[in-house]
Protein backbone atom coordinates (compact mmCIF):
# COMPACT_ATOMS: atom_id res chain seq x y z
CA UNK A 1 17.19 -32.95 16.21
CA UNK A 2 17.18 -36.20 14.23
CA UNK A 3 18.69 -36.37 10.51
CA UNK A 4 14.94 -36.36 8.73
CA UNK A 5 14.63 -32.79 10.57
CA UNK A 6 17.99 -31.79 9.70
CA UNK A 7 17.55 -32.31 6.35
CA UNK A 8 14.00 -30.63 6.51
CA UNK A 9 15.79 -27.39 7.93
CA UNK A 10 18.11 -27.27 5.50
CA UNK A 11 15.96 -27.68 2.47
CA UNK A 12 13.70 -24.54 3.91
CA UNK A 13 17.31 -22.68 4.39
CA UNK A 14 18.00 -23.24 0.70
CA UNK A 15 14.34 -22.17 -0.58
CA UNK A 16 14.96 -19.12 1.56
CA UNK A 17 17.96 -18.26 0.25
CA UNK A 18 16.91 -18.80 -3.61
CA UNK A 19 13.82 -16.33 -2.95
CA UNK A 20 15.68 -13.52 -1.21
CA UNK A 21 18.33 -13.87 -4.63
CA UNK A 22 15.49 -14.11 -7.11
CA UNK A 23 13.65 -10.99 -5.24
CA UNK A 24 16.74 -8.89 -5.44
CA UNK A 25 17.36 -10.18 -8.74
CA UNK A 26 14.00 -9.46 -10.27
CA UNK A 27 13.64 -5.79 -9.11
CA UNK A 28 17.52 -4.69 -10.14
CA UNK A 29 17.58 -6.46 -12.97
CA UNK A 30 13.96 -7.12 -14.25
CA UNK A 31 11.87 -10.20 -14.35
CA UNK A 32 12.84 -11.02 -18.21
CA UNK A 33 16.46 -10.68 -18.03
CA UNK A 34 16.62 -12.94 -14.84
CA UNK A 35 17.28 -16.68 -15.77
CA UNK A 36 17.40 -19.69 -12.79
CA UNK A 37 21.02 -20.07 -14.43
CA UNK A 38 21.65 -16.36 -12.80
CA UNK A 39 19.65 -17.23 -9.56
CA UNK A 40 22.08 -20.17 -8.90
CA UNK A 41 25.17 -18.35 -9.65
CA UNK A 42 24.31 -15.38 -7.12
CA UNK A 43 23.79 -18.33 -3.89
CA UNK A 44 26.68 -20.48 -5.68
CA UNK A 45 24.53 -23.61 -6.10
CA UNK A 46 24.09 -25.97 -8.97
CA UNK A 47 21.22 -24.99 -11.57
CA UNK A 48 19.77 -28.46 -10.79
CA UNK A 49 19.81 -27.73 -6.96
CA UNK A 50 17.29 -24.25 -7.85
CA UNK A 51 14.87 -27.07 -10.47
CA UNK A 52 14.70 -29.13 -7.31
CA UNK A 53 12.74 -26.76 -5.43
CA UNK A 54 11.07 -24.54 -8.55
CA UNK A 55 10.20 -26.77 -11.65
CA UNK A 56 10.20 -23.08 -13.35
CA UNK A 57 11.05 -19.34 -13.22
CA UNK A 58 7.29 -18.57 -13.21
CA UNK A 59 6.81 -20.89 -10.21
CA UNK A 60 9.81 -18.96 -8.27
CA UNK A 61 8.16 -16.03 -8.79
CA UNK A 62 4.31 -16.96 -8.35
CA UNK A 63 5.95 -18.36 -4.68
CA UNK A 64 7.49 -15.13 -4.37
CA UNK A 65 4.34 -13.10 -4.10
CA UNK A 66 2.46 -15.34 -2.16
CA UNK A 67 5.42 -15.22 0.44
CA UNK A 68 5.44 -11.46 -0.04
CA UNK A 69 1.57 -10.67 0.44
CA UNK A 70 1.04 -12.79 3.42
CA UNK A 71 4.22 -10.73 4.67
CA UNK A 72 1.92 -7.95 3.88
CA UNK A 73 -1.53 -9.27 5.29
CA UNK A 74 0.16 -10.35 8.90
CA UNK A 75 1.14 -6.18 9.10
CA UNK A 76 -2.21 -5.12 9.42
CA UNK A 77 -3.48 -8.29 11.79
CA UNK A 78 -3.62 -5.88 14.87
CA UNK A 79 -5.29 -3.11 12.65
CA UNK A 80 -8.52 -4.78 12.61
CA UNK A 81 -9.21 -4.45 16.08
CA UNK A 82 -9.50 -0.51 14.56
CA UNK A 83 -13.34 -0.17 14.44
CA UNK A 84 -13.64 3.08 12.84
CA UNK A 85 -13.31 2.24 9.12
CA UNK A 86 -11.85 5.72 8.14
CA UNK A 87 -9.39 5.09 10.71
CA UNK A 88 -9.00 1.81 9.59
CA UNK A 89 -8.38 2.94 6.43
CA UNK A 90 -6.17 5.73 7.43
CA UNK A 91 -4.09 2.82 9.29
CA UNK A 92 -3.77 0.38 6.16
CA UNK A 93 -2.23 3.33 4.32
CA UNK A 94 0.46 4.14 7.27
CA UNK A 95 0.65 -0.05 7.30
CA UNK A 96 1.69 -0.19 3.49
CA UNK A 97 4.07 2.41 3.89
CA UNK A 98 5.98 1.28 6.74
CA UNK A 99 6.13 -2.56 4.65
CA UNK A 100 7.86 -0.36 1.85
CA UNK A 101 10.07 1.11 4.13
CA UNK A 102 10.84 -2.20 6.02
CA UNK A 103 11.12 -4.25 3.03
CA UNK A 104 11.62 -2.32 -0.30
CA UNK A 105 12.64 -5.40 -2.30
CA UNK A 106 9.40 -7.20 -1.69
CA UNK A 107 7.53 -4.21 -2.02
CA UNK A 108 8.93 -3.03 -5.83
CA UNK A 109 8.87 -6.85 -6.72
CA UNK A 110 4.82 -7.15 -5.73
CA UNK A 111 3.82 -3.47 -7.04
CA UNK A 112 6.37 -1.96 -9.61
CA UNK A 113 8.42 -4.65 -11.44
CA UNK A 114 6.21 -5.89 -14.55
CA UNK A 115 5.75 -9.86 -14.82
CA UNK A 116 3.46 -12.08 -16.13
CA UNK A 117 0.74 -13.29 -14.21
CA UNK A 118 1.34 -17.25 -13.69
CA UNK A 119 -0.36 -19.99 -11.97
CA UNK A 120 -1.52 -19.20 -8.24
CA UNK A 121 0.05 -21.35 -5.52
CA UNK A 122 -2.16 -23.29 -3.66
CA UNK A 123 -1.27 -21.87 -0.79
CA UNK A 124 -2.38 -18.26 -1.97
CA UNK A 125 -5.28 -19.72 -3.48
CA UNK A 126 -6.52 -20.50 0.09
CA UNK A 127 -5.60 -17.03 1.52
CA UNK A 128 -7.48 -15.64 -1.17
CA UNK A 129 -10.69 -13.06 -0.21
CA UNK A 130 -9.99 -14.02 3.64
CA UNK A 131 -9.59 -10.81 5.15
CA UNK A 132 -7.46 -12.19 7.86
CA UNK A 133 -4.82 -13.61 5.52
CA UNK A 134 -5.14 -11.38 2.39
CA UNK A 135 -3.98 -7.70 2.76
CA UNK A 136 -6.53 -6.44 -0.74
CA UNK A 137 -9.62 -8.48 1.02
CA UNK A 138 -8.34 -6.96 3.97
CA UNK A 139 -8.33 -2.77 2.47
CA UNK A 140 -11.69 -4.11 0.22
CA UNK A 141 -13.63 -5.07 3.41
CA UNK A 142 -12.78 -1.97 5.30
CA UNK A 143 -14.03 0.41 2.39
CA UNK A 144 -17.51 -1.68 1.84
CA UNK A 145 -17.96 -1.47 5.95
CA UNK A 146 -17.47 2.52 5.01
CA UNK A 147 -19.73 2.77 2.38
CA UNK A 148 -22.29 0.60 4.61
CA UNK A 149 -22.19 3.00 6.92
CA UNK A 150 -22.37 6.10 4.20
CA UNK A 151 -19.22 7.08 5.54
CA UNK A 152 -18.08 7.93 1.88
CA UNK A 153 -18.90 10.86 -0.64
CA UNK A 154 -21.87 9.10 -2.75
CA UNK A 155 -19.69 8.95 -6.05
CA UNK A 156 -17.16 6.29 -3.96
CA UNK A 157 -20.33 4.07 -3.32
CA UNK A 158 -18.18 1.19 -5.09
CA UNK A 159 -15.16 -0.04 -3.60
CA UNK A 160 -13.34 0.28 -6.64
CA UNK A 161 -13.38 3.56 -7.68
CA UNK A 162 -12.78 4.36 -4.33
CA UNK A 163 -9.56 2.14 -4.58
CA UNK A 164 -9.00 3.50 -7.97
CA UNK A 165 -9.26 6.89 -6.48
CA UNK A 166 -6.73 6.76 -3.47
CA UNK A 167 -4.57 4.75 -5.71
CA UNK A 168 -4.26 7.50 -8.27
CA UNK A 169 -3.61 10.31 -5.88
CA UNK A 170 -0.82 8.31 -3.40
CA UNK A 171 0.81 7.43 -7.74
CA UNK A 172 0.71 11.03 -7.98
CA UNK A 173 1.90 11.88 -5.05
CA UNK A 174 5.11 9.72 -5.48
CA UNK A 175 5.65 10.76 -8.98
CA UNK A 176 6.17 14.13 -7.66
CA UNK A 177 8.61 12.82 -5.70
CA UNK A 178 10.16 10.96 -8.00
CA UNK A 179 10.96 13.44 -10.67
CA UNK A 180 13.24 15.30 -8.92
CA UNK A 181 11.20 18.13 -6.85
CA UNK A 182 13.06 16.84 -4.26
CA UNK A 183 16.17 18.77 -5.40
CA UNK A 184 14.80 21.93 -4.85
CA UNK A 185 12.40 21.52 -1.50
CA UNK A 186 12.65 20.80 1.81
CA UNK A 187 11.05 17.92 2.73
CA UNK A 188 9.60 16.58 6.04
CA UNK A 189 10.41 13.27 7.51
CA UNK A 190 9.16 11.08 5.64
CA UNK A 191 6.59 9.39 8.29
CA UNK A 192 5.02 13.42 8.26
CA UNK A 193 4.57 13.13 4.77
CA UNK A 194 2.94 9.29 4.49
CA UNK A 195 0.80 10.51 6.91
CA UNK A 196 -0.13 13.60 5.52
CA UNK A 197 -0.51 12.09 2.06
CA UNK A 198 -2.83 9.40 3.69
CA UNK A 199 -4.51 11.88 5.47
CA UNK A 200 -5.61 13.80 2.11
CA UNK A 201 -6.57 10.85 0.28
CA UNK A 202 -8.65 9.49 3.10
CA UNK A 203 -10.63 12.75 3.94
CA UNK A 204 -11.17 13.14 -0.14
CA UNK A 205 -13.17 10.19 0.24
CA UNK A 206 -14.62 10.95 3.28
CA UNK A 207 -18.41 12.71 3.27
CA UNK A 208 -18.01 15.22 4.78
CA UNK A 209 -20.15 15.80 8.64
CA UNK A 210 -22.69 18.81 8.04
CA UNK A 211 -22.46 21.59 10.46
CA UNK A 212 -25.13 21.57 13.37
CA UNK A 213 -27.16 24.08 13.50
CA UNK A 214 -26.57 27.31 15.80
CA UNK A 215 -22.59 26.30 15.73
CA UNK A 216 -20.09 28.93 15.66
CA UNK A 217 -17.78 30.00 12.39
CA UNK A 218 -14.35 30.54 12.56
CA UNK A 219 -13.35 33.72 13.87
CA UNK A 220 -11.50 36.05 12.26
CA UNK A 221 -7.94 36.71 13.08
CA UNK A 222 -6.87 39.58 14.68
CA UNK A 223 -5.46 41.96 11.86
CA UNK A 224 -6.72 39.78 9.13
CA UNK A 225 -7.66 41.80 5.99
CA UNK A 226 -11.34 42.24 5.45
CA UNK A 227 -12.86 41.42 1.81
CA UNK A 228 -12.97 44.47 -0.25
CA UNK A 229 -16.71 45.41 -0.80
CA UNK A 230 -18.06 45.37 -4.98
CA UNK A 231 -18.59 48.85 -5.91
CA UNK A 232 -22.76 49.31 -5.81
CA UNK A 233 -23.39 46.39 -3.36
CA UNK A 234 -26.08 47.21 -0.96
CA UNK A 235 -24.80 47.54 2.78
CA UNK A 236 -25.85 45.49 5.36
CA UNK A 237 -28.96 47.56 7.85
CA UNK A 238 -27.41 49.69 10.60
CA UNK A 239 -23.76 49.03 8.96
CA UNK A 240 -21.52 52.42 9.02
């Protein structure tokens, strides 16, 4: 390896390190109270060495996200070979969960710690609304190739109030979780429960198939308690 590549390798070493600080940074601590000055003092480099690679804190963090999202987007690469778009979608879900699990400093820093909303990268720019490199034009694409194929209940005919939809039940769904019912319940392991969860959102949106005609009901269990009849309701012919 000559010196130019040396060099190269250790600039990208540095950049690495000053993200992974600035991630951890920003979610403990929060985006406002986080100054470069900090940054530099958690890696133990010079202010001046951070303003060599980020001219500003909102360019350390607008790099940040696009770093974090493609993360995101190359997770669900092998999921598009899925051609079923409910089970596409049902795979995205399980794929979101298990980057929040993997990496659950990138994940509060892209969808739970506030910031303002800077200048795009270039970079991102380019990934942006290519399904292949963009993990929202990725989900977006999957739920118009369901509701192309009236796979969906007709008031999710737009892909974002189906979005909105899902979103609001999985925020639900964690907020539970959150406020302390775990205290008092036995939970499943958690990959039961994402999948589960998932599983309720996606059939919610999901029209449902209508019976065929001719095709049997449920049985009744054995020893199952039979409805109680209303008092004057007519009996069914030849019933004793």
């Amino acid at each position: 390896m000559g010196p130019s590549e040396r060099r190269q390798r250790e600039r990208e070493e540095i950049r690495g390190l000053i993200l992974d600080a600035a991630r951890e940074l920003f979610v403990t601590e929060g985006y406002e109270a986080v100054t470069m000055r900090r940054i530099a003092e958690r890696i133990e480099y010079s202010a001046t060495a951070i303003y060599f690679h980020f001219k500003d804190k909102e360019a350390l963090m607008g790099e940040l996200c696009a770093v974090d999202f493609y993360t995101l987007a190359t997770q669900l690469t092998k999921i598009a070979r899925v051609e079923d778009p409910l089970e596409r979608m049902r795979r995205i879900g399980q794929a979101y969960a298990g980057f929040a699990a993997e990496f659950p400093n990138h994940y509060r820093l892209m969808f739970m710690t506030p910031h303002p909303q800077g200048n795009i990268p270039d970079v991102a720019m380019q990934r942006h609304g290519n399904p292949e490199e963009d993990a929202y034009a990725f989900l977006k694409s999957t739920v118009e190739q369901a509701i192309a194929e009236k796979r969906l209940r007709p008031e999710y005919s737009i892909p974002s109030s189906c979005r909105r939809q899902s979103g609001r039940r999985a925020r639900r769904r964690l907020a539970e979780h959150r406020e302390g019912v775990r205290s008092v319940v036995e939970w499943r392991p958690i990959k039961k429960r994402v999948t589960t969860i998932i599983d309720i959102m996606v059939d919610g949106l999901a029209l449902a198939k209508p019976r065929k005609a001719g095709s049997p009901t449920r049985p009744r269990r054995a020893g199952s308690p039979t409805r109680p009849r209303r008092a004057g309701s007519p009996t069914r012919p030849g019933a004793k």
